[in-house]
N, C-alpha and C. Protein backbone atom coordinates (compact mmCIF):
# COMPACT_ATOMS: atom_id res chain seq x y z
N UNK A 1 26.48 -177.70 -141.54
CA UNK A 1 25.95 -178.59 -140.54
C UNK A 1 24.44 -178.63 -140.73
N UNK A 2 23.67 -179.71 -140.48
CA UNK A 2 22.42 -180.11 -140.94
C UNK A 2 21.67 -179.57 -139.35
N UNK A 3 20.52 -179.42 -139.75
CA UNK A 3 19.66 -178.79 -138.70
C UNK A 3 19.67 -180.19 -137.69
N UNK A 4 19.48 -181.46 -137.97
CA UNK A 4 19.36 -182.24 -136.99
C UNK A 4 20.68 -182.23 -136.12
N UNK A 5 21.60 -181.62 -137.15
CA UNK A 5 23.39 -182.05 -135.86
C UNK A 5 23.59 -180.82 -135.30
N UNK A 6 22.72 -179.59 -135.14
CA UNK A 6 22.53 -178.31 -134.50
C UNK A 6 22.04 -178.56 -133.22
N UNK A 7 20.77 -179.31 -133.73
CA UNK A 7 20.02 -179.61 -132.36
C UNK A 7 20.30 -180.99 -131.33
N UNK A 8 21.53 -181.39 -131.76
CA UNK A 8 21.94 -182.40 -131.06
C UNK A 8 22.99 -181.79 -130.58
N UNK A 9 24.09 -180.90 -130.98
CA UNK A 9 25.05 -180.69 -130.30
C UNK A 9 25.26 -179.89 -129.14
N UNK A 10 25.83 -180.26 -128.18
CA UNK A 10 25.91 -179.73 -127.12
C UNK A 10 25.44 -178.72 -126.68
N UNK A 11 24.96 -177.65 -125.45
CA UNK A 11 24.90 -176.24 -125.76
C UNK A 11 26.41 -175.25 -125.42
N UNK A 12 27.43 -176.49 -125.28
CA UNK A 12 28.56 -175.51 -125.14
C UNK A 12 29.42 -175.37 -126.61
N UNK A 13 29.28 -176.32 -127.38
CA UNK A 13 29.57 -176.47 -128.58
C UNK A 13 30.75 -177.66 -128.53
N UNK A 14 31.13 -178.27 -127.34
CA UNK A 14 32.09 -179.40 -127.46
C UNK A 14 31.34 -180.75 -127.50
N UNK A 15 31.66 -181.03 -128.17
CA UNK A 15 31.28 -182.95 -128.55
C UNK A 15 31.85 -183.54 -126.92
N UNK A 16 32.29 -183.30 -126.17
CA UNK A 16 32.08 -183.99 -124.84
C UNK A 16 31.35 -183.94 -123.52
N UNK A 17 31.11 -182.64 -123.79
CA UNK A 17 29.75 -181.89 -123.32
C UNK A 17 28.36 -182.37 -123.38
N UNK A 18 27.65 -182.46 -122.21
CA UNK A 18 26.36 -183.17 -122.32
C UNK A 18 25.10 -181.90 -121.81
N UNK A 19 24.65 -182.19 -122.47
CA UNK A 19 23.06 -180.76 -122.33
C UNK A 19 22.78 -180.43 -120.37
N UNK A 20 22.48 -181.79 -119.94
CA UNK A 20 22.80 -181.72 -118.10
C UNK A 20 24.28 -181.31 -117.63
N UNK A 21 25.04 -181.81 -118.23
CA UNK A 21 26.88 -181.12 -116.97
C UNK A 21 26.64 -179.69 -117.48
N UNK A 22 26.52 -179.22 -118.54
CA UNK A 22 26.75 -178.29 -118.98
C UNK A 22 25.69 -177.13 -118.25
N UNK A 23 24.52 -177.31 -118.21
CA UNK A 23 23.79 -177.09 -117.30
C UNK A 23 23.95 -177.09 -115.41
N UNK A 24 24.07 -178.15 -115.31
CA UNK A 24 24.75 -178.32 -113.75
C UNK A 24 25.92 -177.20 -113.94
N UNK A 25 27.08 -176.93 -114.88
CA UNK A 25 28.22 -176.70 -114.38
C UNK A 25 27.94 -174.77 -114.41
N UNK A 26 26.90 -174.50 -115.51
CA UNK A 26 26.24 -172.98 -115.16
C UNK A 26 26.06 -172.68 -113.60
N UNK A 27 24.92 -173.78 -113.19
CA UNK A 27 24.68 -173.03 -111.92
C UNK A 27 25.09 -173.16 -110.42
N UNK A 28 26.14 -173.78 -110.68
CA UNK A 28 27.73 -173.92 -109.66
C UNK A 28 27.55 -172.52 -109.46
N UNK A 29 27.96 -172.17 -107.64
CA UNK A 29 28.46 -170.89 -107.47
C UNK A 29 29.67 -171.18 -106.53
N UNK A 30 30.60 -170.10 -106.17
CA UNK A 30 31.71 -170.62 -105.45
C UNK A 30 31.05 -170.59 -103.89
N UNK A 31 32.12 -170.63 -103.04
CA UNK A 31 32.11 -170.82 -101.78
C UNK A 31 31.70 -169.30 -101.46
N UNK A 32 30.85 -169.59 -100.82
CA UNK A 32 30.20 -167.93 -100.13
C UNK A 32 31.51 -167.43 -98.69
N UNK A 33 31.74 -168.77 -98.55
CA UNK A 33 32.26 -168.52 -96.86
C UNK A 33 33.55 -167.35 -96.55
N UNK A 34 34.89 -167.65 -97.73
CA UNK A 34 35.76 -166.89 -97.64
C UNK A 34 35.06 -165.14 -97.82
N UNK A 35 33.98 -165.01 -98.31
CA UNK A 35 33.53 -163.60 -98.63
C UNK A 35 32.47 -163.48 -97.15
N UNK A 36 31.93 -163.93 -96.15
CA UNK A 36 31.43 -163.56 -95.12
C UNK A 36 32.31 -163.70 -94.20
N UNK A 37 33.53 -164.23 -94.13
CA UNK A 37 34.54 -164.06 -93.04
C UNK A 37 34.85 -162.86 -93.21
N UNK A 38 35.34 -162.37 -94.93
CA UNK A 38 36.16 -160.86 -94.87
C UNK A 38 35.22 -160.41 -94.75
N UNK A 39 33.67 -159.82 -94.58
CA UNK A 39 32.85 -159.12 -94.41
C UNK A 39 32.62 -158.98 -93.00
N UNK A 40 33.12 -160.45 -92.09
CA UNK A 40 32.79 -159.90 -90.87
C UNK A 40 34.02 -159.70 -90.04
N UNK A 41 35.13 -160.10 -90.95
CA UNK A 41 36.58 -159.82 -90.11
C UNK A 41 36.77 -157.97 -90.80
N UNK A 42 36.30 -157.48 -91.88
CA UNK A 42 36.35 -155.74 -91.89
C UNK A 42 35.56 -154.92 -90.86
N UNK A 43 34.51 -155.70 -90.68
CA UNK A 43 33.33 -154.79 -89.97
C UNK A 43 34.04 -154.50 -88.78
N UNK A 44 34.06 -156.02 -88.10
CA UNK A 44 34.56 -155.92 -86.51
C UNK A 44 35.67 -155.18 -86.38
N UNK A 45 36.71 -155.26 -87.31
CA UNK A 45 38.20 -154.59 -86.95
C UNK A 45 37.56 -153.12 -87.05
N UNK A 46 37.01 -152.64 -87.97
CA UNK A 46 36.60 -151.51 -87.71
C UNK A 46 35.87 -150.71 -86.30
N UNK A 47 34.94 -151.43 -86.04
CA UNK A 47 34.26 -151.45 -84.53
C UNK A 47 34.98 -151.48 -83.63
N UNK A 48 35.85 -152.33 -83.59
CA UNK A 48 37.10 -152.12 -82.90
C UNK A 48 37.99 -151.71 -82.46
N UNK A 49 38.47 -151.08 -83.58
CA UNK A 49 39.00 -149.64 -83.52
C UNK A 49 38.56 -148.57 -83.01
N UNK A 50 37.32 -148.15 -83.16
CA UNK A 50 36.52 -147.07 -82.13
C UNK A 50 36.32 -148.06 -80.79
N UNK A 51 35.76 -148.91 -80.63
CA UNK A 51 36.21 -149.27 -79.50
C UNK A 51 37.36 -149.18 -78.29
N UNK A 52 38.12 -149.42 -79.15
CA UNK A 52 39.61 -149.67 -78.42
C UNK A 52 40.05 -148.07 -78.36
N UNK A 53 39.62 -147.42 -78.51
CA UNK A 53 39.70 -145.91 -78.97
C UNK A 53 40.82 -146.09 -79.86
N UNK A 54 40.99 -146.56 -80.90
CA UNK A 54 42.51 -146.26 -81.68
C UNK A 54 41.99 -145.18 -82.68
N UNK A 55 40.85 -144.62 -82.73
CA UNK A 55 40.06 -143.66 -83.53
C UNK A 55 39.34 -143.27 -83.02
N UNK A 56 38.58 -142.03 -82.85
CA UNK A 56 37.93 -141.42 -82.83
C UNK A 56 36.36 -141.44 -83.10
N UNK A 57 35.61 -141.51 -82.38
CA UNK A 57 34.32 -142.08 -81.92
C UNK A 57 33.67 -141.39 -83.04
N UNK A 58 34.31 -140.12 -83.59
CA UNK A 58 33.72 -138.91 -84.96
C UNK A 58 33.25 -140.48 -86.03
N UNK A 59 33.83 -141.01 -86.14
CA UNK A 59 34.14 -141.78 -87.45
C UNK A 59 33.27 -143.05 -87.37
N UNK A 60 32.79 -143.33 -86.32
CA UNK A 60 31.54 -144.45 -86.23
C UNK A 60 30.42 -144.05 -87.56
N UNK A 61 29.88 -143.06 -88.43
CA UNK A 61 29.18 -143.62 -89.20
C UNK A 61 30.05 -144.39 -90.67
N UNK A 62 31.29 -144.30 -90.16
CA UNK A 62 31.77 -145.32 -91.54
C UNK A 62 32.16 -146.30 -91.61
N UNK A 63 31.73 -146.77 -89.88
CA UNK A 63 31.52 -148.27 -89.29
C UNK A 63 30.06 -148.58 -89.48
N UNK A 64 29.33 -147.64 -89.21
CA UNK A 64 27.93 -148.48 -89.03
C UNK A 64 27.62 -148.47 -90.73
N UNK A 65 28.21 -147.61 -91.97
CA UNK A 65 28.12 -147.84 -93.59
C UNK A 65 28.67 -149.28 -93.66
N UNK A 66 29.83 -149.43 -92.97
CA UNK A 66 30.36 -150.85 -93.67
C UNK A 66 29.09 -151.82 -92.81
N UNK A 67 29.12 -151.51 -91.57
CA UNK A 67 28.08 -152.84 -90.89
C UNK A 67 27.01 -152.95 -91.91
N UNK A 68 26.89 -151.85 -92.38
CA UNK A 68 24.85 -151.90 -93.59
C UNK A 68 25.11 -152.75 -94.65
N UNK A 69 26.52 -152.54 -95.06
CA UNK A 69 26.58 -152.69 -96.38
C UNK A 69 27.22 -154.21 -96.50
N UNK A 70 28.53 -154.22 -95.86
CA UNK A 70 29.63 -155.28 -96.14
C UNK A 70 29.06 -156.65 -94.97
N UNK A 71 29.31 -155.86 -93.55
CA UNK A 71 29.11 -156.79 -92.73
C UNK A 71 27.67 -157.50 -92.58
N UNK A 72 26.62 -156.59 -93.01
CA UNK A 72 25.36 -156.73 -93.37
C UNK A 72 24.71 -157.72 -94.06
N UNK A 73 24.94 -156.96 -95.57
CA UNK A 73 23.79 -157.60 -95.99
C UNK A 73 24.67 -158.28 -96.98
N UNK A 74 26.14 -158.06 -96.96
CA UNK A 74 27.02 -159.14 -97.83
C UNK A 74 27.56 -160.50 -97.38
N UNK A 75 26.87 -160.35 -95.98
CA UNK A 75 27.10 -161.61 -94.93
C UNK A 75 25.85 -162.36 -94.63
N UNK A 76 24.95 -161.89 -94.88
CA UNK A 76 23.37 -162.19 -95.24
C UNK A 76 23.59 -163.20 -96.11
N UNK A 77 24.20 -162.67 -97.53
CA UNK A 77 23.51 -162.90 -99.08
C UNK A 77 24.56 -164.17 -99.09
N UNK A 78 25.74 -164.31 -98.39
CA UNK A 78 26.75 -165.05 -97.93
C UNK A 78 26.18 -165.72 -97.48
N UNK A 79 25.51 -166.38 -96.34
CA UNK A 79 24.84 -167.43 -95.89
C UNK A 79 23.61 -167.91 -96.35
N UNK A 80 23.05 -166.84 -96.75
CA UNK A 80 22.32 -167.66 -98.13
C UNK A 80 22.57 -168.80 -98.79
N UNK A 81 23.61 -168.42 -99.40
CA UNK A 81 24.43 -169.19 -100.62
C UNK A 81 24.95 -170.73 -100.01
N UNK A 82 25.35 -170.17 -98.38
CA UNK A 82 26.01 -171.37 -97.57
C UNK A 82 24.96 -172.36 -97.61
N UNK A 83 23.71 -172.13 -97.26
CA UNK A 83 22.39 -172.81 -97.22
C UNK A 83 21.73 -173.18 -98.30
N UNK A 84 21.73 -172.66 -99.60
CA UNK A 84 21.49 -173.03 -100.80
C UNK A 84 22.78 -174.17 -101.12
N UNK A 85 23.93 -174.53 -100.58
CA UNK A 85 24.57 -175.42 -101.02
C UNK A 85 24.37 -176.01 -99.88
N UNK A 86 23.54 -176.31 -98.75
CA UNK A 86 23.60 -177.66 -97.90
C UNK A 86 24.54 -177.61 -97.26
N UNK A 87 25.02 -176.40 -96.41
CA UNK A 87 25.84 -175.83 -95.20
C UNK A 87 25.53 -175.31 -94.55
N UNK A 88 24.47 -176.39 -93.71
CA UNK A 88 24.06 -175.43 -92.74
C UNK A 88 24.36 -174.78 -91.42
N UNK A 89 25.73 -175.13 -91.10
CA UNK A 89 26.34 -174.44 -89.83
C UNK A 89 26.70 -173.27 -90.64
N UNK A 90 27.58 -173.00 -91.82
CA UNK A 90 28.12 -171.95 -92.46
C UNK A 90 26.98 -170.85 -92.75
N UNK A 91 25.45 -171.48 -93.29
CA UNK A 91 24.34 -170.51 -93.59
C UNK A 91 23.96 -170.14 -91.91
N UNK A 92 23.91 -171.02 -90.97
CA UNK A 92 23.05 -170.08 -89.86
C UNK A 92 23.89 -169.23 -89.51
N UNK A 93 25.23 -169.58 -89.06
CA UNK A 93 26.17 -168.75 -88.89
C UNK A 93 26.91 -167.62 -89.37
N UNK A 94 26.61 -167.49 -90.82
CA UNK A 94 26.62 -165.94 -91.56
C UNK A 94 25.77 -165.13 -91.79
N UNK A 95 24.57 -165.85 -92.21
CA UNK A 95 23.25 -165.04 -91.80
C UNK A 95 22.85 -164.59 -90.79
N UNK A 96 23.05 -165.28 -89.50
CA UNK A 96 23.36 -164.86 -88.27
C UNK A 96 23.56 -163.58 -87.78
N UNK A 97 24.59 -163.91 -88.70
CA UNK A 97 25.71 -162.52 -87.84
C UNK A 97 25.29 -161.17 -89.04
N UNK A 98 25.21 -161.62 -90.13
CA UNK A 98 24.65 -160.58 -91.04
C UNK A 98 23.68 -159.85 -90.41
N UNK A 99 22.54 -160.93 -89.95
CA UNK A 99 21.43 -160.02 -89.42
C UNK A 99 21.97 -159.29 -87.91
N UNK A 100 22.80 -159.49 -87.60
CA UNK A 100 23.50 -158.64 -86.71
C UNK A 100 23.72 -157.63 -86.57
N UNK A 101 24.88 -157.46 -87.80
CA UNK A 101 25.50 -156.18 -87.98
C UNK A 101 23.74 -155.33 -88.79
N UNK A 102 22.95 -155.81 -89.27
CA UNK A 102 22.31 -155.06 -89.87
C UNK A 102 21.42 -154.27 -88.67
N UNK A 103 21.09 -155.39 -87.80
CA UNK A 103 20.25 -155.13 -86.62
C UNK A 103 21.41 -153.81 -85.70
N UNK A 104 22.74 -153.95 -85.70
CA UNK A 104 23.32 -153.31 -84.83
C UNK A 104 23.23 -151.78 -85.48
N UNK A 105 23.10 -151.98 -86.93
CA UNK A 105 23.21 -150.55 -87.89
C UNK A 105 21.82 -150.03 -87.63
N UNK A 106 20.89 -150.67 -87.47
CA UNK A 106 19.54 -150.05 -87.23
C UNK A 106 19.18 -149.57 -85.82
N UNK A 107 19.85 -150.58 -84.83
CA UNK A 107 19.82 -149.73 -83.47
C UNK A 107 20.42 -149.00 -83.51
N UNK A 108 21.66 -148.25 -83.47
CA UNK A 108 22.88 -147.25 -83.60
C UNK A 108 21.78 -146.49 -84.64
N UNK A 109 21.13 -146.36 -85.57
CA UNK A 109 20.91 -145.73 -86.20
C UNK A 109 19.59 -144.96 -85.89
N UNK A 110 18.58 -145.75 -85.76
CA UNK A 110 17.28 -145.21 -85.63
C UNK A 110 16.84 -145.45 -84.32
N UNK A 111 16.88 -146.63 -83.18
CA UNK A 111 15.75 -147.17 -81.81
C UNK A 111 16.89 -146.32 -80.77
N UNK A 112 18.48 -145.86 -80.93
CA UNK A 112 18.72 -145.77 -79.32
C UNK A 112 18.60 -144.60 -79.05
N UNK A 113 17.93 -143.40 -79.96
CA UNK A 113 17.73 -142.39 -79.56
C UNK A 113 16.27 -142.21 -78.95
N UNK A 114 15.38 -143.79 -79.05
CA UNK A 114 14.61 -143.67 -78.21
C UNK A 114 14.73 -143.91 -77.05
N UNK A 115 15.61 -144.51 -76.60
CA UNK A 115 15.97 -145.21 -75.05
C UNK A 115 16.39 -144.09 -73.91
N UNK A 116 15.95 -143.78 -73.33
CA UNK A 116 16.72 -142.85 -71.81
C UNK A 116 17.99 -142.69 -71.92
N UNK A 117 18.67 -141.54 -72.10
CA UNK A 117 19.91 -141.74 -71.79
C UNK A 117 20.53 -142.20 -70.53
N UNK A 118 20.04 -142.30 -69.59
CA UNK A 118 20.72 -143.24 -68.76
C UNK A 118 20.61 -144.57 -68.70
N UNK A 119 19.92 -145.02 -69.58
CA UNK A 119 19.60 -146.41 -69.85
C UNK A 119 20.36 -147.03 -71.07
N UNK A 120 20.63 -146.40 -71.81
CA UNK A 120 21.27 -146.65 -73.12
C UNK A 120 22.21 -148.18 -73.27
N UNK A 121 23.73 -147.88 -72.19
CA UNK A 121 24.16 -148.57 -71.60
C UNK A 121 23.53 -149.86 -71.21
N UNK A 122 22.27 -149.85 -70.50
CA UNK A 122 21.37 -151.22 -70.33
C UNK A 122 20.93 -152.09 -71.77
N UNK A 123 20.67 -150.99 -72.33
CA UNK A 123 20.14 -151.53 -73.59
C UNK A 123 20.84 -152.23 -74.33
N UNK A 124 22.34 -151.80 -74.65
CA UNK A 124 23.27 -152.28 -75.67
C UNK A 124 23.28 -153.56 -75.22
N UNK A 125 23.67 -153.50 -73.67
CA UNK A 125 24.11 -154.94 -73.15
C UNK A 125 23.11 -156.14 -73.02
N UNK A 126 22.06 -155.55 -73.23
CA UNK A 126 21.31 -156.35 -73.01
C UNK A 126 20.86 -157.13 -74.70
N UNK A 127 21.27 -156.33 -75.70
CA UNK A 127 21.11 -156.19 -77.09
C UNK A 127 22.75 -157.57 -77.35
N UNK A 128 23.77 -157.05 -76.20
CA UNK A 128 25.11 -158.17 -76.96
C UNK A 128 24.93 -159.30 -75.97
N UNK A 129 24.08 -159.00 -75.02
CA UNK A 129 24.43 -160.50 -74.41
C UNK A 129 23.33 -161.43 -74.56
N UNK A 130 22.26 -161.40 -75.72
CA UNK A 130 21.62 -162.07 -76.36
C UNK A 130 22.60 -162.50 -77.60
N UNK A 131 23.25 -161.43 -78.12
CA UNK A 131 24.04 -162.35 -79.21
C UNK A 131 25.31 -162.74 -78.68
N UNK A 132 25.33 -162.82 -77.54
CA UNK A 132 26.40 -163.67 -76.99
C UNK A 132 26.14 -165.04 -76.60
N UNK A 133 25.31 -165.26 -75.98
CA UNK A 133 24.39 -166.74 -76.23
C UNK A 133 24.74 -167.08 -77.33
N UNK A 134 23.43 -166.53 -78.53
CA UNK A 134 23.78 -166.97 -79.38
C UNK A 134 25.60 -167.26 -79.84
N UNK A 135 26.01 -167.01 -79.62
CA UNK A 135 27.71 -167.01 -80.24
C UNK A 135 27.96 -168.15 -79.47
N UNK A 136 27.93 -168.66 -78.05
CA UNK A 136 28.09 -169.71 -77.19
C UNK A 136 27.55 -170.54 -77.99
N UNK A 137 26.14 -170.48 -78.22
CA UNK A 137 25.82 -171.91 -78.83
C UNK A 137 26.23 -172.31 -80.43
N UNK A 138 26.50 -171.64 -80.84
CA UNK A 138 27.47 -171.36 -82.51
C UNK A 138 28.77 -171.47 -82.11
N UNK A 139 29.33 -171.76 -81.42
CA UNK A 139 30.58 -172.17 -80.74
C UNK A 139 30.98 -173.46 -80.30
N UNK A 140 29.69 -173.91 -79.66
CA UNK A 140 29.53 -175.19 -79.12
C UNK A 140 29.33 -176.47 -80.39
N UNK A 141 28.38 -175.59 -81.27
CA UNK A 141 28.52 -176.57 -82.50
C UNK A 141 29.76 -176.18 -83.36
N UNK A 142 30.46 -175.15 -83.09
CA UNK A 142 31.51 -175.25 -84.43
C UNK A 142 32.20 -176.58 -84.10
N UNK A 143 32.47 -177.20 -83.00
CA UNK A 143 33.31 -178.58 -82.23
C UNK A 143 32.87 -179.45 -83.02
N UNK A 144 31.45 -179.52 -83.92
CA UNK A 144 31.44 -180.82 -85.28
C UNK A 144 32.13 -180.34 -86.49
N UNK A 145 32.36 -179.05 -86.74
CA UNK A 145 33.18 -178.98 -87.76
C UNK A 145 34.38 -179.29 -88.10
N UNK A 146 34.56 -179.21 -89.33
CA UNK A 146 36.11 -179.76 -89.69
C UNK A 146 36.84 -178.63 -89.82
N UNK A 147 36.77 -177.64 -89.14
CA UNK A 147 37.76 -176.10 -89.40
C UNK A 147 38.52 -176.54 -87.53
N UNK A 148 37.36 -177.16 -86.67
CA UNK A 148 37.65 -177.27 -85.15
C UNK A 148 38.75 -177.89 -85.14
N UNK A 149 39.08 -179.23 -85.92
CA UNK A 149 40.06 -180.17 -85.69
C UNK A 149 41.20 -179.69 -86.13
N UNK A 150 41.03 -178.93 -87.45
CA UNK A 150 42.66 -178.55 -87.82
C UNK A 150 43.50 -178.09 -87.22
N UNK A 151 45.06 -178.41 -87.29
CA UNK A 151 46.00 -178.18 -86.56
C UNK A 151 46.11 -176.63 -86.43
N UNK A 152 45.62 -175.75 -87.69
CA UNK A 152 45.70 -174.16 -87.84
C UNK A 152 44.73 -173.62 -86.54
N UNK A 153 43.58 -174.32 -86.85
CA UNK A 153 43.15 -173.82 -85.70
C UNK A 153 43.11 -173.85 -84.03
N UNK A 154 43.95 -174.92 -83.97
CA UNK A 154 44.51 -175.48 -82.62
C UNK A 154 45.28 -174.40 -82.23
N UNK A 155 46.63 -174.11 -83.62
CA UNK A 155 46.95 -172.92 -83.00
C UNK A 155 46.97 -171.50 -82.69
N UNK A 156 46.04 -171.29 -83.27
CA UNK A 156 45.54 -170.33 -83.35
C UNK A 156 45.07 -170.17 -82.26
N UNK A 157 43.96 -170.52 -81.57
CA UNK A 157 43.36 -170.82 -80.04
C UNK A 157 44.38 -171.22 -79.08
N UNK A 158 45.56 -171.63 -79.66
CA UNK A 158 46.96 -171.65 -78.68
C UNK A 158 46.91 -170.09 -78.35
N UNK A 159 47.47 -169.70 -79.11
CA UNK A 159 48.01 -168.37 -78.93
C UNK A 159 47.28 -167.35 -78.42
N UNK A 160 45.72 -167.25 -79.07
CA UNK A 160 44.85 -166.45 -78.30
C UNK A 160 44.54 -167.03 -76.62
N UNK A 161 44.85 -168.04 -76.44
CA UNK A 161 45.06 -168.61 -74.73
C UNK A 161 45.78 -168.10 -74.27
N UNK A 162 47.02 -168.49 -74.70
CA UNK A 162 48.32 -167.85 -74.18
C UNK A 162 48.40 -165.59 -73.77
N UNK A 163 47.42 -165.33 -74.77
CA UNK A 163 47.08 -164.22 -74.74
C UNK A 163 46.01 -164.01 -73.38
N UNK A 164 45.20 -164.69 -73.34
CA UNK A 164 44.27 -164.52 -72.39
C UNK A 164 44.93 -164.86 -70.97
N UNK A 165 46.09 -165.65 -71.22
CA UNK A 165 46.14 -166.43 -69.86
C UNK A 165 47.68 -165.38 -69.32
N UNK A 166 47.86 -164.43 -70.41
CA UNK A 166 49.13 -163.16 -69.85
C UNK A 166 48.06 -162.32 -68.80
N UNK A 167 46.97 -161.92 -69.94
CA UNK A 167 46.42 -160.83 -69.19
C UNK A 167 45.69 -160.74 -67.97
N UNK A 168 45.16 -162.66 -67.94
CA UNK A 168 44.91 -162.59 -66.20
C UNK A 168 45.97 -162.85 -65.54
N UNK A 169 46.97 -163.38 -65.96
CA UNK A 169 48.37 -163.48 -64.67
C UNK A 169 48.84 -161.86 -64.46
N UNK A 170 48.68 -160.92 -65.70
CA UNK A 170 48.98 -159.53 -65.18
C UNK A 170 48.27 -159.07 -64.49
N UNK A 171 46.93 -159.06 -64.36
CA UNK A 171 45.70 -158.53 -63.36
C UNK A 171 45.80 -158.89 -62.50
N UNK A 172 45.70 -160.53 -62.10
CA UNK A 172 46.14 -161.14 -60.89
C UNK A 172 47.63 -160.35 -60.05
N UNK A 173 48.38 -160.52 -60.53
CA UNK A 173 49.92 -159.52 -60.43
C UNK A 173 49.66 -158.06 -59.31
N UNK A 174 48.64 -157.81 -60.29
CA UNK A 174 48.95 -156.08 -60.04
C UNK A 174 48.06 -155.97 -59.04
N UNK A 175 46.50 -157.11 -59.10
CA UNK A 175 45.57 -157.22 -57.85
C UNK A 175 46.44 -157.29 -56.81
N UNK A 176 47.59 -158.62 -56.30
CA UNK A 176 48.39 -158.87 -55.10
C UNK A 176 49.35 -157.75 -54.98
N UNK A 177 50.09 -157.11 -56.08
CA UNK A 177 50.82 -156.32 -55.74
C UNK A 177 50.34 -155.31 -54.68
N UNK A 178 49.05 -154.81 -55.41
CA UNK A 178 48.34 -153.57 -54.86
C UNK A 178 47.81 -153.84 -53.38
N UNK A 179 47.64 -154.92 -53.03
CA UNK A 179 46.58 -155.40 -51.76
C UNK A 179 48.63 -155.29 -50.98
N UNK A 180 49.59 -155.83 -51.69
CA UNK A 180 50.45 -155.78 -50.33
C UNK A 180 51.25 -154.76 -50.36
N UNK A 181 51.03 -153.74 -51.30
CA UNK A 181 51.78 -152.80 -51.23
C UNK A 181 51.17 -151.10 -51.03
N UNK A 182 49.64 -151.54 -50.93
CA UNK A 182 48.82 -150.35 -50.58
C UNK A 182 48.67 -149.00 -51.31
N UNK A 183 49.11 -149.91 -52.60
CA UNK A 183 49.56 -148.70 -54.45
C UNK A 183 49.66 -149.39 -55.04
N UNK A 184 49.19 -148.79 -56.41
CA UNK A 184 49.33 -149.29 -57.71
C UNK A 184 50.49 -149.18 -58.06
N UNK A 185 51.35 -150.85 -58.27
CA UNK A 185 51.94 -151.21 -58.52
C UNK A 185 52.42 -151.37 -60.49
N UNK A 186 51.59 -152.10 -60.49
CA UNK A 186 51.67 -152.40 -62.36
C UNK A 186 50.10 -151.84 -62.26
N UNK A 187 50.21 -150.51 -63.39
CA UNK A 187 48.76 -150.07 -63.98
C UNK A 187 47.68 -150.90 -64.58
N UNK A 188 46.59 -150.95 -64.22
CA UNK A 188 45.57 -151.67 -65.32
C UNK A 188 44.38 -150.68 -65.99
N UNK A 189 44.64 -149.72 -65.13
CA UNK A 189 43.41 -148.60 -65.67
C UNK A 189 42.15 -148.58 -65.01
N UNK A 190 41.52 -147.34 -65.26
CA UNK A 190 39.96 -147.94 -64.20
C UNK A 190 39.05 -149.06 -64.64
N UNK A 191 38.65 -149.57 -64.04
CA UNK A 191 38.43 -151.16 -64.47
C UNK A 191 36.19 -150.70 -63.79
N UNK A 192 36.01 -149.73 -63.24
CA UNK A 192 35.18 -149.52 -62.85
C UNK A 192 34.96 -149.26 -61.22
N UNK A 193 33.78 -149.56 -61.04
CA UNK A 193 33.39 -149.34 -59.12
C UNK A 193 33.42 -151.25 -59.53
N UNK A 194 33.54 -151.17 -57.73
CA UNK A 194 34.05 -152.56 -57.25
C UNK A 194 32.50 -153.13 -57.09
């Protein structure tokens, strides 16, 4: 092959190949999104689990490792990517929450041992119900997306209703039971001071 048909041919080496697709088709990356859902659907189930006590509160630093690592800064680098491709509900919304879990790994880790222990409690809540807002208003816009309309997710939000709407007809239940029967009727657990 002659030096001029070297420097003309493609850089992939196919004769249908053009110097730009071939280029464009390098710096294609995939969809970030399926990899910041599982980063933030591992974290939470984990959190969760000590939450819900189904484990042992011992085991929270291998929740707050995954929050650093997975839910973190792989949900970060995830919305990045969403925003480098011109998605920007998907980039605010994983970066978002990335900086979340990272922020939640750094309070848990280093600021709540500055806080009063009797205050602690104030602090967290006051720490989730700022990112609860936020989540309201990242909620309110997911309703332009096209994940809102699908039928999957219709039912899906079926069922978690249907879930929500057992557990106040059981509370409700066990509230009237208890007011006319002057005992706990159906258990709900301590629910707190009134």
């Amino acid at each position: 092959m002659a030096l001029t048909e070297q420097r003309l041919a493609p850089p992939t080496g196919h004769p249908a190949d053009t110097e730009a697709g071939a280029a464009a088709a390098s710096q294609q990356w995939g969809n970030s999104a399926p990899l910041a859902l599982a980063a933030f659907a591992l974290t939470t189930f984990l959190l969760s689990m000590v939450n819900a006590g189904f484990v042992a509160k011992g085991v929270e630093p291998v929740v707050f490792a995954v929050a650093f690592t997975f839910g973190g800064t792989t949900q970060l680098i995830a919305g990045i990517i969403q925003l480098r491709a011109g998605k920007t509900f998907g980039g605010v919304l994983f970066s978002s929450f990335g900086a979340f879990w990272l922020s939640f790994w750094a309070l848990a880790q280093f600021f709540l041992k500055d806080v009063p222990k009797a205050e602690v409690g104030h602090a967290v809540g006051l720490y989730l119900i700022a990112w609860g807002i936020f989540s309201a208003w990242m909620w309110l816009a997911s309703f332009r997306t096209n994940i809102a309309a699908s039928p999957g997710a219709v039912k899906v939000g079926g069922y978690l209703g249907l879930v929500v709407a057992g557990c106040a007809a059981y509370l409700s239940a066990a509230e009237v039971c208890e007011a006319s029967y002057g005992r706990e009727i159906l258990p709900v657990g301590p629910l707190g001071k009134d």
